[in-house]
C-alpha atoms as a PDB file:
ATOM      1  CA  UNK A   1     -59.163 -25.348 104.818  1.00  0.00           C
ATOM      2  CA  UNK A   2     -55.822 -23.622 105.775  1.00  0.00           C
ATOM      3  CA  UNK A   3     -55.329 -22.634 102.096  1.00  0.00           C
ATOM      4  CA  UNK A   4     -58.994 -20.621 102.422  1.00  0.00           C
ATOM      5  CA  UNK A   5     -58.542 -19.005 105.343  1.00  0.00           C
ATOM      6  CA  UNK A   6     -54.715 -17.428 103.858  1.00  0.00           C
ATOM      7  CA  UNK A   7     -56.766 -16.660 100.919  1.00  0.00           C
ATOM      8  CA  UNK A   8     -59.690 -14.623 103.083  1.00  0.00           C
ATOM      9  CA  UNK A   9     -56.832 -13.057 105.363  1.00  0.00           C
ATOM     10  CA  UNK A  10     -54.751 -12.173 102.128  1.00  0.00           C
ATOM     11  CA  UNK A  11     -58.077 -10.506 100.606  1.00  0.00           C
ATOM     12  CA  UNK A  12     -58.816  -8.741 103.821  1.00  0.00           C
ATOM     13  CA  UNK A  13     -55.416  -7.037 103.808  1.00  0.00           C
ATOM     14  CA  UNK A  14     -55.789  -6.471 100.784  1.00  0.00           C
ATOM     15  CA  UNK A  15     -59.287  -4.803 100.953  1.00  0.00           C
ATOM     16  CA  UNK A  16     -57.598  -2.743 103.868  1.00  0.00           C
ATOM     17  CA  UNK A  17     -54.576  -1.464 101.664  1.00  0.00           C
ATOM     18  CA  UNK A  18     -56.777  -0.591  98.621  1.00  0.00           C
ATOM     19  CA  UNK A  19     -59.158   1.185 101.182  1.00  0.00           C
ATOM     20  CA  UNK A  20     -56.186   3.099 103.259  1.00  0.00           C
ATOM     21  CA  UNK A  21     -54.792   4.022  99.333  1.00  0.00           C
ATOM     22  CA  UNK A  22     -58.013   5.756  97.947  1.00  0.00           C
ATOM     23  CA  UNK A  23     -58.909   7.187 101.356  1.00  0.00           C
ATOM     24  CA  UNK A  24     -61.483  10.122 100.687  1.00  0.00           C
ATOM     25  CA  UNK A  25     -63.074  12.138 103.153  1.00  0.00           C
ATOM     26  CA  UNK A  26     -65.777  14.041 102.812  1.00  0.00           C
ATOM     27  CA  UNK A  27     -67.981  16.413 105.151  1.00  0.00           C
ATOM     28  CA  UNK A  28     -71.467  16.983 104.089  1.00  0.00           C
ATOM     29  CA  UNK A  29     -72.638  19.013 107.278  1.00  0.00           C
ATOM     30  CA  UNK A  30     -72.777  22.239 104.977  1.00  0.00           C
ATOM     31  CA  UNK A  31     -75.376  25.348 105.486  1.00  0.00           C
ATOM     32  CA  UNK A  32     -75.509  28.333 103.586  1.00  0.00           C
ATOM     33  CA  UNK A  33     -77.534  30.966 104.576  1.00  0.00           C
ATOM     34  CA  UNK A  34     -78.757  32.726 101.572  1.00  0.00           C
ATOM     35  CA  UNK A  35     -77.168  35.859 100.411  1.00  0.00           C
ATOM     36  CA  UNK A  36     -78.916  38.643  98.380  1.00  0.00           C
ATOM     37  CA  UNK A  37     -76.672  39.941  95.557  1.00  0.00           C
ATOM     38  CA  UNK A  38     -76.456  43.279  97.346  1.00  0.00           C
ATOM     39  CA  UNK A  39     -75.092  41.699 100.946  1.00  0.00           C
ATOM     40  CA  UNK A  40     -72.386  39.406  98.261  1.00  0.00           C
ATOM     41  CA  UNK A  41     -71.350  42.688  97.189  1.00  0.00           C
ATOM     42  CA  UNK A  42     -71.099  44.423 100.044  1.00  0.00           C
ATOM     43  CA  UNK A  43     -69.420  41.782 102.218  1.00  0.00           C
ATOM     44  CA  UNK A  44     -66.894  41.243  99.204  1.00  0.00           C
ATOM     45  CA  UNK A  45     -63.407  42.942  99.779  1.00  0.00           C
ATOM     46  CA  UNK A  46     -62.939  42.328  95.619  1.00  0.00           C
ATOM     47  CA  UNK A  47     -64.970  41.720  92.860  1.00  0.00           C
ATOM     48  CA  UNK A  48     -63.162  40.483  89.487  1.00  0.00           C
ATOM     49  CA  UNK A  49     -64.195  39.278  85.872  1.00  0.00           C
ATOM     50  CA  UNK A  50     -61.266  36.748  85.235  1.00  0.00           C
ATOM     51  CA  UNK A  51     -60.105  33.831  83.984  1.00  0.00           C
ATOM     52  CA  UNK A  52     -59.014  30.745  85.530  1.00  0.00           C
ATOM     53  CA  UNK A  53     -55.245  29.863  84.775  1.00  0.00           C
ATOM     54  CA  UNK A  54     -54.476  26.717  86.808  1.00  0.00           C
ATOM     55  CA  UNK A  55     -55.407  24.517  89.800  1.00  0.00           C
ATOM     56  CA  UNK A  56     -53.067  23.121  92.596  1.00  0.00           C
ATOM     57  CA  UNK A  57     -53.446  21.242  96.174  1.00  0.00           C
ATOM     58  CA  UNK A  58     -51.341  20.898  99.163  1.00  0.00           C
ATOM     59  CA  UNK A  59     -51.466  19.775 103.003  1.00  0.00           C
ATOM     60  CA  UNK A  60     -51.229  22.682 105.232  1.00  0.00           C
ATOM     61  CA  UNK A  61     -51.952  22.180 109.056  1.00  0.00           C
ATOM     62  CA  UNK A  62     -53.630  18.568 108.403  1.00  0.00           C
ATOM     63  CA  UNK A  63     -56.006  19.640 105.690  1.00  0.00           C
ATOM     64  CA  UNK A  64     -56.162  19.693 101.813  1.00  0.00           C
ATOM     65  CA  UNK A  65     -56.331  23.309 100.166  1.00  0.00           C
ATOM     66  CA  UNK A  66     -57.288  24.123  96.616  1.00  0.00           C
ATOM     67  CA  UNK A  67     -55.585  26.968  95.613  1.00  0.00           C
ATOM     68  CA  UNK A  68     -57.009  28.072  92.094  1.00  0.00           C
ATOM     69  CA  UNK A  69     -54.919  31.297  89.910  1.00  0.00           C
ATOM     70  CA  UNK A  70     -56.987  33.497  88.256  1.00  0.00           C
ATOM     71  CA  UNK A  71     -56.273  36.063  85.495  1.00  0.00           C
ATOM     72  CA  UNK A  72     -57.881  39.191  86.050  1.00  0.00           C
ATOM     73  CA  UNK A  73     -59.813  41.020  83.254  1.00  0.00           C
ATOM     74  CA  UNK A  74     -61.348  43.669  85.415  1.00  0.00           C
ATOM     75  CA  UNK A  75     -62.059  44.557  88.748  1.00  0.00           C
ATOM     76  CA  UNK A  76     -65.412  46.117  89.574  1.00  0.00           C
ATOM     77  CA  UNK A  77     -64.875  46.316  93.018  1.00  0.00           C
ATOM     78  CA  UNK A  78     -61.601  47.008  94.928  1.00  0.00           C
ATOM     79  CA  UNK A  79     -57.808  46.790  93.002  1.00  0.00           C
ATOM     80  CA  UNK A  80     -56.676  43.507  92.127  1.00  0.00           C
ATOM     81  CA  UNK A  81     -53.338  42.541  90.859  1.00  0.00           C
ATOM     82  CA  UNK A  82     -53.170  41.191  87.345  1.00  0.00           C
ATOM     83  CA  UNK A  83     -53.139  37.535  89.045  1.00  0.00           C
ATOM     84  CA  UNK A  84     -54.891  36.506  92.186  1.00  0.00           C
ATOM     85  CA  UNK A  85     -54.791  32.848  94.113  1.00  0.00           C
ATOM     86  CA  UNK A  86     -57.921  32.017  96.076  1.00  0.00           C
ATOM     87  CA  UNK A  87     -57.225  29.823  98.397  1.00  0.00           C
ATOM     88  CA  UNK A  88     -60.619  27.166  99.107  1.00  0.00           C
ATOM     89  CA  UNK A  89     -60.436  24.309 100.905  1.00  0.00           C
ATOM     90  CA  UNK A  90     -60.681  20.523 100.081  1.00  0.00           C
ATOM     91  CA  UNK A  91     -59.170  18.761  97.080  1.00  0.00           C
ATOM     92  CA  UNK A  92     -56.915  15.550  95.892  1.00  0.00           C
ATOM     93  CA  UNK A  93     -53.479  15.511  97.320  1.00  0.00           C
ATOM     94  CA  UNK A  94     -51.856  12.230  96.469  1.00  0.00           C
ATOM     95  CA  UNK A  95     -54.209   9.458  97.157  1.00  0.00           C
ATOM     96  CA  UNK A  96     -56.028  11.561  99.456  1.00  0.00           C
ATOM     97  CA  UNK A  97     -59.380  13.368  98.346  1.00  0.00           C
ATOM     98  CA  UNK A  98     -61.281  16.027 100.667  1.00  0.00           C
ATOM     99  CA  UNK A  99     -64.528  17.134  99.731  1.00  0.00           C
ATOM    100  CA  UNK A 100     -66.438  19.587 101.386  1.00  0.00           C
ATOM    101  CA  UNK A 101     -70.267  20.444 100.440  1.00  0.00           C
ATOM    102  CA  UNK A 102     -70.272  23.843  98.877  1.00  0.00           C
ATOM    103  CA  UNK A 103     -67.099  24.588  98.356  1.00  0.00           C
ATOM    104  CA  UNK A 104     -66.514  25.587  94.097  1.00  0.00           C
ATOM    105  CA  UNK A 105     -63.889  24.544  92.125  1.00  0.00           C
ATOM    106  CA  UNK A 106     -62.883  25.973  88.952  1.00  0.00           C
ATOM    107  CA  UNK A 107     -61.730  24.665  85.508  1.00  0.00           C
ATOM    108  CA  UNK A 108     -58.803  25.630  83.990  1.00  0.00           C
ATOM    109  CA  UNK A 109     -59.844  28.304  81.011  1.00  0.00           C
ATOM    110  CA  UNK A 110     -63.271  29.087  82.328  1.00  0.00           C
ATOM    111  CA  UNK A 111     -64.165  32.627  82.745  1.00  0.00           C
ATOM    112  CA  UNK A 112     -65.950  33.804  86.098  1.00  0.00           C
ATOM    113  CA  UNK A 113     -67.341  36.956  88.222  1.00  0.00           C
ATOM    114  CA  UNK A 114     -65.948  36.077  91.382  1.00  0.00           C
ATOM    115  CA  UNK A 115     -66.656  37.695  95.071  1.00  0.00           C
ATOM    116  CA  UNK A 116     -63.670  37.360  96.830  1.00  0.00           C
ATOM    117  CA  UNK A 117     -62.848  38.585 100.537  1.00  0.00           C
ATOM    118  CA  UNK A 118     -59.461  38.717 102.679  1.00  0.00           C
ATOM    119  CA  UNK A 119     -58.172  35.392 104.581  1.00  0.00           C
ATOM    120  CA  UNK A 120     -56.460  35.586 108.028  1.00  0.00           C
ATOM    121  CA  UNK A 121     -53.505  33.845 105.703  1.00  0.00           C
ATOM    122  CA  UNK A 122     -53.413  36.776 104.043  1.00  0.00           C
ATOM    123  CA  UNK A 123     -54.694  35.342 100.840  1.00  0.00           C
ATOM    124  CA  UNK A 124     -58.194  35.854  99.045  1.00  0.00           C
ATOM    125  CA  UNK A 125     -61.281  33.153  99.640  1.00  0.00           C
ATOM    126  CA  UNK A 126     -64.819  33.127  97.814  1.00  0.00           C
ATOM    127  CA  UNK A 127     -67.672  34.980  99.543  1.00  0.00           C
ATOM    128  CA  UNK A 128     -69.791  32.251 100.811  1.00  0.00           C
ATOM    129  CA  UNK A 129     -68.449  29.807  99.204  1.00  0.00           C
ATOM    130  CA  UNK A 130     -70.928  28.654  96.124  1.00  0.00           C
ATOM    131  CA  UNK A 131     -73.111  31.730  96.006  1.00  0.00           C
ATOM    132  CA  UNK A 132     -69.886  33.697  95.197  1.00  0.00           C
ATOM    133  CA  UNK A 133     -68.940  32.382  91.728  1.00  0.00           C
ATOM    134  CA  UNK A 134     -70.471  33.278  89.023  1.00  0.00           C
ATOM    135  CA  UNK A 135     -69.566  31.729  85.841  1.00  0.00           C
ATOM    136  CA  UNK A 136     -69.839  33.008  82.432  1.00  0.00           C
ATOM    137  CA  UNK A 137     -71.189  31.423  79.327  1.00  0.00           C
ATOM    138  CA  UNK A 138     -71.053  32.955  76.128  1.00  0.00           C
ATOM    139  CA  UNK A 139     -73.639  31.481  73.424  1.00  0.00           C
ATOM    140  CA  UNK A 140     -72.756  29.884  70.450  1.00  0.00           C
ATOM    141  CA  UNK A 141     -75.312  31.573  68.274  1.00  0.00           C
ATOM    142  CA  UNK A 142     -75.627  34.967  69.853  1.00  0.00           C
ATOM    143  CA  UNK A 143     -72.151  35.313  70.843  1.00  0.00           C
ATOM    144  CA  UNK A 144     -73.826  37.043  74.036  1.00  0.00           C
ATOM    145  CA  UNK A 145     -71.947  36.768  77.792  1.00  0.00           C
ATOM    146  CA  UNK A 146     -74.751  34.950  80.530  1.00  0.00           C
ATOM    147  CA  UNK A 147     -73.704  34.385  84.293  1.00  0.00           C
ATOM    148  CA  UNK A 148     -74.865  31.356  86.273  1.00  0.00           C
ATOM    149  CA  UNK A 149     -75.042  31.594  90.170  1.00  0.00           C
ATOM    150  CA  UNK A 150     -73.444  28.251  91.485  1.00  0.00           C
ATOM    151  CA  UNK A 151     -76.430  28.145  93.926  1.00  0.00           C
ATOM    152  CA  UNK A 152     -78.765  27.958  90.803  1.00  0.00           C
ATOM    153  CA  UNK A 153     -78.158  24.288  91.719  1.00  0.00           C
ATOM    154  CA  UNK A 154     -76.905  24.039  95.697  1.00  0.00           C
ATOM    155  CA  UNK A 155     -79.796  24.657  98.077  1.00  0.00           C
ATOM    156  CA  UNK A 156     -78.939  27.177 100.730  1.00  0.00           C
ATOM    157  CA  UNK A 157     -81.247  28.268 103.419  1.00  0.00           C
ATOM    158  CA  UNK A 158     -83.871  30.901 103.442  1.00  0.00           C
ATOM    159  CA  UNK A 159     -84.018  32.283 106.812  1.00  0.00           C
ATOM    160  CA  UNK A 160     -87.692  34.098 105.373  1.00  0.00           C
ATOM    161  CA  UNK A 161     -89.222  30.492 104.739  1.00  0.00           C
ATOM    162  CA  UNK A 162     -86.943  28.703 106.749  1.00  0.00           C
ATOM    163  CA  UNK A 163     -86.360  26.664 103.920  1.00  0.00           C
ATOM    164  CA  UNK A 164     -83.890  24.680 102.263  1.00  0.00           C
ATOM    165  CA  UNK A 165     -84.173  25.920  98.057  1.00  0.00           C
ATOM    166  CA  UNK A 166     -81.785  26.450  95.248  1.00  0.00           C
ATOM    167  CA  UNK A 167     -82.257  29.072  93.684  1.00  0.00           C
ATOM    168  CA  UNK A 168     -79.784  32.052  91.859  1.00  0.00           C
ATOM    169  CA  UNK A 169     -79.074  33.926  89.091  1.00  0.00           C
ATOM    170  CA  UNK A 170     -79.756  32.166  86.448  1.00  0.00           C
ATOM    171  CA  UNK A 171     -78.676  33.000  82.453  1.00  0.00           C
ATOM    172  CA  UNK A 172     -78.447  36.466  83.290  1.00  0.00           C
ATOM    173  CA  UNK A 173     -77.040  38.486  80.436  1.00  0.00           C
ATOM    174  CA  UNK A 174     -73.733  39.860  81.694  1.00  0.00           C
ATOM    175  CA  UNK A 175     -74.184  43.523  81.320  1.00  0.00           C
ATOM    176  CA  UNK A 176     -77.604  43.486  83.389  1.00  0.00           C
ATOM    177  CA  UNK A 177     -75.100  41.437  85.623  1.00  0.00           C
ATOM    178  CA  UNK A 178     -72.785  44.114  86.027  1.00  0.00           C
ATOM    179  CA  UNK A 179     -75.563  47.266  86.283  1.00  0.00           C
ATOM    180  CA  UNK A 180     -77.056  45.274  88.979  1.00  0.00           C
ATOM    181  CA  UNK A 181     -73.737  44.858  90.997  1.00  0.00           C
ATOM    182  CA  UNK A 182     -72.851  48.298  90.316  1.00  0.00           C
ATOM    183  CA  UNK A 183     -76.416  49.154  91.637  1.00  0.00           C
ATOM    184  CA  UNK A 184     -76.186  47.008  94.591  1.00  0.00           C
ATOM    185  CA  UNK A 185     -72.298  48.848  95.636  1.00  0.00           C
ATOM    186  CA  UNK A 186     -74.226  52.711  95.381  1.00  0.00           C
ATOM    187  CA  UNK A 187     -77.109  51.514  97.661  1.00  0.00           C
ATOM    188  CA  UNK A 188     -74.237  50.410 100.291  1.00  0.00           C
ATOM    189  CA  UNK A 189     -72.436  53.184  99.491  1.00  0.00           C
ATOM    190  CA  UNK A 190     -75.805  55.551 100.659  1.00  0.00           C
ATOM    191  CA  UNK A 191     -76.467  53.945 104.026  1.00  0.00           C
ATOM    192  CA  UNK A 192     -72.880  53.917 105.282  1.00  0.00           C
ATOM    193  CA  UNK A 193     -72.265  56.834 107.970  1.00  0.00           C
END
């Protein structure tokens, strides 16, 4: 009897220390209000084609940061050093995984359109987080550039229908991509005083 009751305390603590090890925390309380491409361009400080170099983590204040280098290929909006760090939060840091609900991470060699505003660190973040990405495919057959909006797959909220949807750009061929931006920065450029 003694010898079970070691054995259940010994897989208890056990159960415990495996548990504190892998701790992971995650926050799923995440809205997004949808964004028409014309208020992501506007409200973006940057836009940049680039490429994504490398991906690193660290503590700062009590929470887990992402911070993800880019290569820049062009800027369409704004003046961007040849390399920029965006700074997102949420990530692995040891044992310790944070995860926050619309947040994007990047792969290392993957080419994206990125809207990026100022930080009050100083550093760069992504415009509303998962409707600011957009990554680039190119086609096998075709060799022709597509973006896909991140949201094309996360719901955000519609404050029209008051309604939870995803929806995105979707396969877009790049240059339309680009007109469209470049359409969307003239029409703010009109209506400001």
């Amino acid at each position: 009897m003694r010898t079970r009751m070691n054995a259940f305390r010994l897989l208890a603590i056990l159960a415990l220390a495996l548990a504190a090890w892998t701790m992971t925390i995650v926050t799923r309380a995440t809205t997004l209000e949808r964004m028409s491409l014309e208020q992501l361009a506007q409200s973006a400080q940057i836009i940049v084609r680039a490429q994504c170099l490398e991906n690193s983590t660290a503590w700062d204040a009590g929470e887990i940061w992402s911070h993800t280098t880019f290569e820049v290929q062009e800027a369409w909006k704004g003046s961007a050093p040849e390399q920029i760090t965006v700074r997102l939060l949420g990530g692995r840091a040891g044992n310790v995984t944070s995860t926050v609900t619309g947040i994007p991470r990047f792969r290392r060699g993957e080419q994206v359109v990125l809207f990026l505003e100022g930080t009050s660190r100083g550093g760069l973040s992504v415009v509303s987080w998962q409707q600011g990405p957009f990554r680039i495919h190119r086609d096998a057959f075709t060799d022709r550039e597509t973006v896909t909006q991140d949201t094309a797959s996360f719901p955000t909220f519609d404050p029209v229908t008051r309604r939870f949807e995803a929806s995105g750009i979707r396969k877009m061929p790049l240059e339309n991509f680009r007109a469209q931006v470049d359409a969307a920065l003239r029409g703010g450029m009109r209506r400001k005083p």
